[in-house]
Protein backbone atom coordinates (compact mmCIF):
# COMPACT_ATOMS: atom_id res chain seq x y z
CA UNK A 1 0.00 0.00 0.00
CA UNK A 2 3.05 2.82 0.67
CA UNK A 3 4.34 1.16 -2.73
CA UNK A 4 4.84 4.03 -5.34
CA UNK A 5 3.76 3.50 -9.05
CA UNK A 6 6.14 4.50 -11.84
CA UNK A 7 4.76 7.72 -12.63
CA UNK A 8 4.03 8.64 -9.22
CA UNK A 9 2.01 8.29 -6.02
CA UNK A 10 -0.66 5.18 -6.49
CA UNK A 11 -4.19 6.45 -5.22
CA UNK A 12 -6.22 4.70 -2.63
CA UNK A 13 -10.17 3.96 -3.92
CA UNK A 14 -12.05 3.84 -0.58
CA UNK A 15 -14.91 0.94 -0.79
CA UNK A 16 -16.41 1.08 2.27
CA UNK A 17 -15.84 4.08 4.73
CA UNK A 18 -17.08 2.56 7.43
CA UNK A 19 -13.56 0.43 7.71
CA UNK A 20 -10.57 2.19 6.76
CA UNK A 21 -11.37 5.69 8.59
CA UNK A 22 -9.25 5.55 11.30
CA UNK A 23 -6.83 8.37 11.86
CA UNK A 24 -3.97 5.39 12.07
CA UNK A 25 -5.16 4.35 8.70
CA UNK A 26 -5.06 7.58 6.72
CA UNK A 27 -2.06 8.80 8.31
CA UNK A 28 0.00 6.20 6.34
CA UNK A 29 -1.67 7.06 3.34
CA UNK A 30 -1.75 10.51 3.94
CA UNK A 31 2.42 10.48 4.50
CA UNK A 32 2.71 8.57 1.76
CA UNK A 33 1.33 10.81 -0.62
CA UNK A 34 -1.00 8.04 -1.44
CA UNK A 35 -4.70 9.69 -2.53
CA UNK A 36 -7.72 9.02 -0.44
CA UNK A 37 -10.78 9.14 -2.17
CA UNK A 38 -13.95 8.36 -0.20
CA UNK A 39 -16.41 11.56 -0.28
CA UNK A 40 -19.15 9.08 -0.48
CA UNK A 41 -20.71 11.68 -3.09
CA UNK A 42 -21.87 9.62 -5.90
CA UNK A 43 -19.43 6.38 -5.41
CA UNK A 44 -21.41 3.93 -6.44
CA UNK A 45 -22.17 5.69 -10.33
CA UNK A 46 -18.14 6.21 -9.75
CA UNK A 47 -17.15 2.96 -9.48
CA UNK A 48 -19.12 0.83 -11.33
CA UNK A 49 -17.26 0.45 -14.75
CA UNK A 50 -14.35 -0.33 -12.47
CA UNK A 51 -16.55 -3.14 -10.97
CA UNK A 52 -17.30 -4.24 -14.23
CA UNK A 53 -14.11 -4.45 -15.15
CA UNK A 54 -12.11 -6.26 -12.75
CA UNK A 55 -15.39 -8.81 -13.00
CA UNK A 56 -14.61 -9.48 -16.35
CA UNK A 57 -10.90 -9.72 -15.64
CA UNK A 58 -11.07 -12.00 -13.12
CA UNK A 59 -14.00 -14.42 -14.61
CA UNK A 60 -12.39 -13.84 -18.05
CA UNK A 61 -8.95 -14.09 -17.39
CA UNK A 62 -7.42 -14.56 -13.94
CA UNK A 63 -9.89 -17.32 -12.70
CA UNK A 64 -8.98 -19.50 -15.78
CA UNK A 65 -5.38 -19.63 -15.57
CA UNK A 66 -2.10 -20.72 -13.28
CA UNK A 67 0.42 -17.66 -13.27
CA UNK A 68 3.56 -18.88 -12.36
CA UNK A 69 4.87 -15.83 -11.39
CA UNK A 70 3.71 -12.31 -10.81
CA UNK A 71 6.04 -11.06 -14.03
CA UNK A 72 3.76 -13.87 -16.20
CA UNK A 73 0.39 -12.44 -14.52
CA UNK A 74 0.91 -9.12 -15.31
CA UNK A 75 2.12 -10.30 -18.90
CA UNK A 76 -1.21 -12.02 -19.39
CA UNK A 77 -3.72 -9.49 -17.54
CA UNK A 78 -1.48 -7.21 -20.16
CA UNK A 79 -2.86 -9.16 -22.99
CA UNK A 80 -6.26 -9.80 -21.85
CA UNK A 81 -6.76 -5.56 -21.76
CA UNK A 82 -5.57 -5.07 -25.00
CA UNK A 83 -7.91 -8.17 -26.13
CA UNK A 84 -10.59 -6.19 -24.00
CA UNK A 85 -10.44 -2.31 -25.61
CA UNK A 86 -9.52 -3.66 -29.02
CA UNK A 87 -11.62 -6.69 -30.00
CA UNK A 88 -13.89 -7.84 -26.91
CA UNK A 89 -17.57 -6.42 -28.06
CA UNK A 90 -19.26 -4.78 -25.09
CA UNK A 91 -23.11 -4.97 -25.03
CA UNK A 92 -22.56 -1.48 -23.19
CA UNK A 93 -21.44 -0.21 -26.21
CA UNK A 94 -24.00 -1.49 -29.13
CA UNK A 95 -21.85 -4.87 -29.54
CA UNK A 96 -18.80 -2.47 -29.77
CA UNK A 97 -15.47 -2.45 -28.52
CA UNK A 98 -13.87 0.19 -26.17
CA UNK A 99 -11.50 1.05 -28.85
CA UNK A 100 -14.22 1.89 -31.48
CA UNK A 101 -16.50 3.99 -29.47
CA UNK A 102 -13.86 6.04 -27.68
CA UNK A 103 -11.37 6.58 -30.92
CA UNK A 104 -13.83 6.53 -33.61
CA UNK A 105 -15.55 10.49 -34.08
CA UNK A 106 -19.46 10.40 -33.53
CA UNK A 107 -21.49 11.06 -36.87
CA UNK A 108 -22.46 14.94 -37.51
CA UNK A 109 -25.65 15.58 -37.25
CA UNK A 110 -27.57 17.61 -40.29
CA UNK A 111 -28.13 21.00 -39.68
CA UNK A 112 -31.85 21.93 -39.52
């Protein structure tokens, strides 16, 4: 958790505030320069895609195979999230993948 990420601080995604409130809790965080982000204010809308996500990483990918190490895990989770934006259609997105409805421009409308 006081682990930095390679282009900075990592950020901590509060889940449920009721546990990890405690001044002795944030304080590491806090000195770590680690991100707290629990305002409550609309989490659930917030972190739903994320949910979705790591659901269909770990039924999809992690739950199917035997990493032998944590270099060939992230190798593979790699691979599944390119497989994932760029050819996994999301019924989310109108059979879509993340790829085509982010990078491809929306059609112009007519003028009246």
């Amino acid at each position: 958790m006081t682990r930095s990420t390679r282009s900075g601080n990592a950020a901590f995604l509060q889940r449920n505030e009721s546990v990890f409130t405690s001044h002795d809790f944030t304080s590491v965080l806090s000195k770590n320069s680690i991100a707290i982000s629990m305002d409550g204010k609309g989490a659930w809308r917030d972190n739903v895609f994320v949910e979705r996500l790591w659901r269909s990483i770990k039924y999809e990918e992690v739950y199917l195979k035997a990493y032998d190490s944590v270099s060939k895990a992230r190798s593979s989770i790699g691979h599944y999230l390119t497989f994932y934006n760029g050819q996994r259609p999301h019924s989310s997105l109108d059979r879509k993948t993340p790829d085509q409805a982010y990078f491809n421009p929306l059609p112009q409308l007519a003028a009246a």
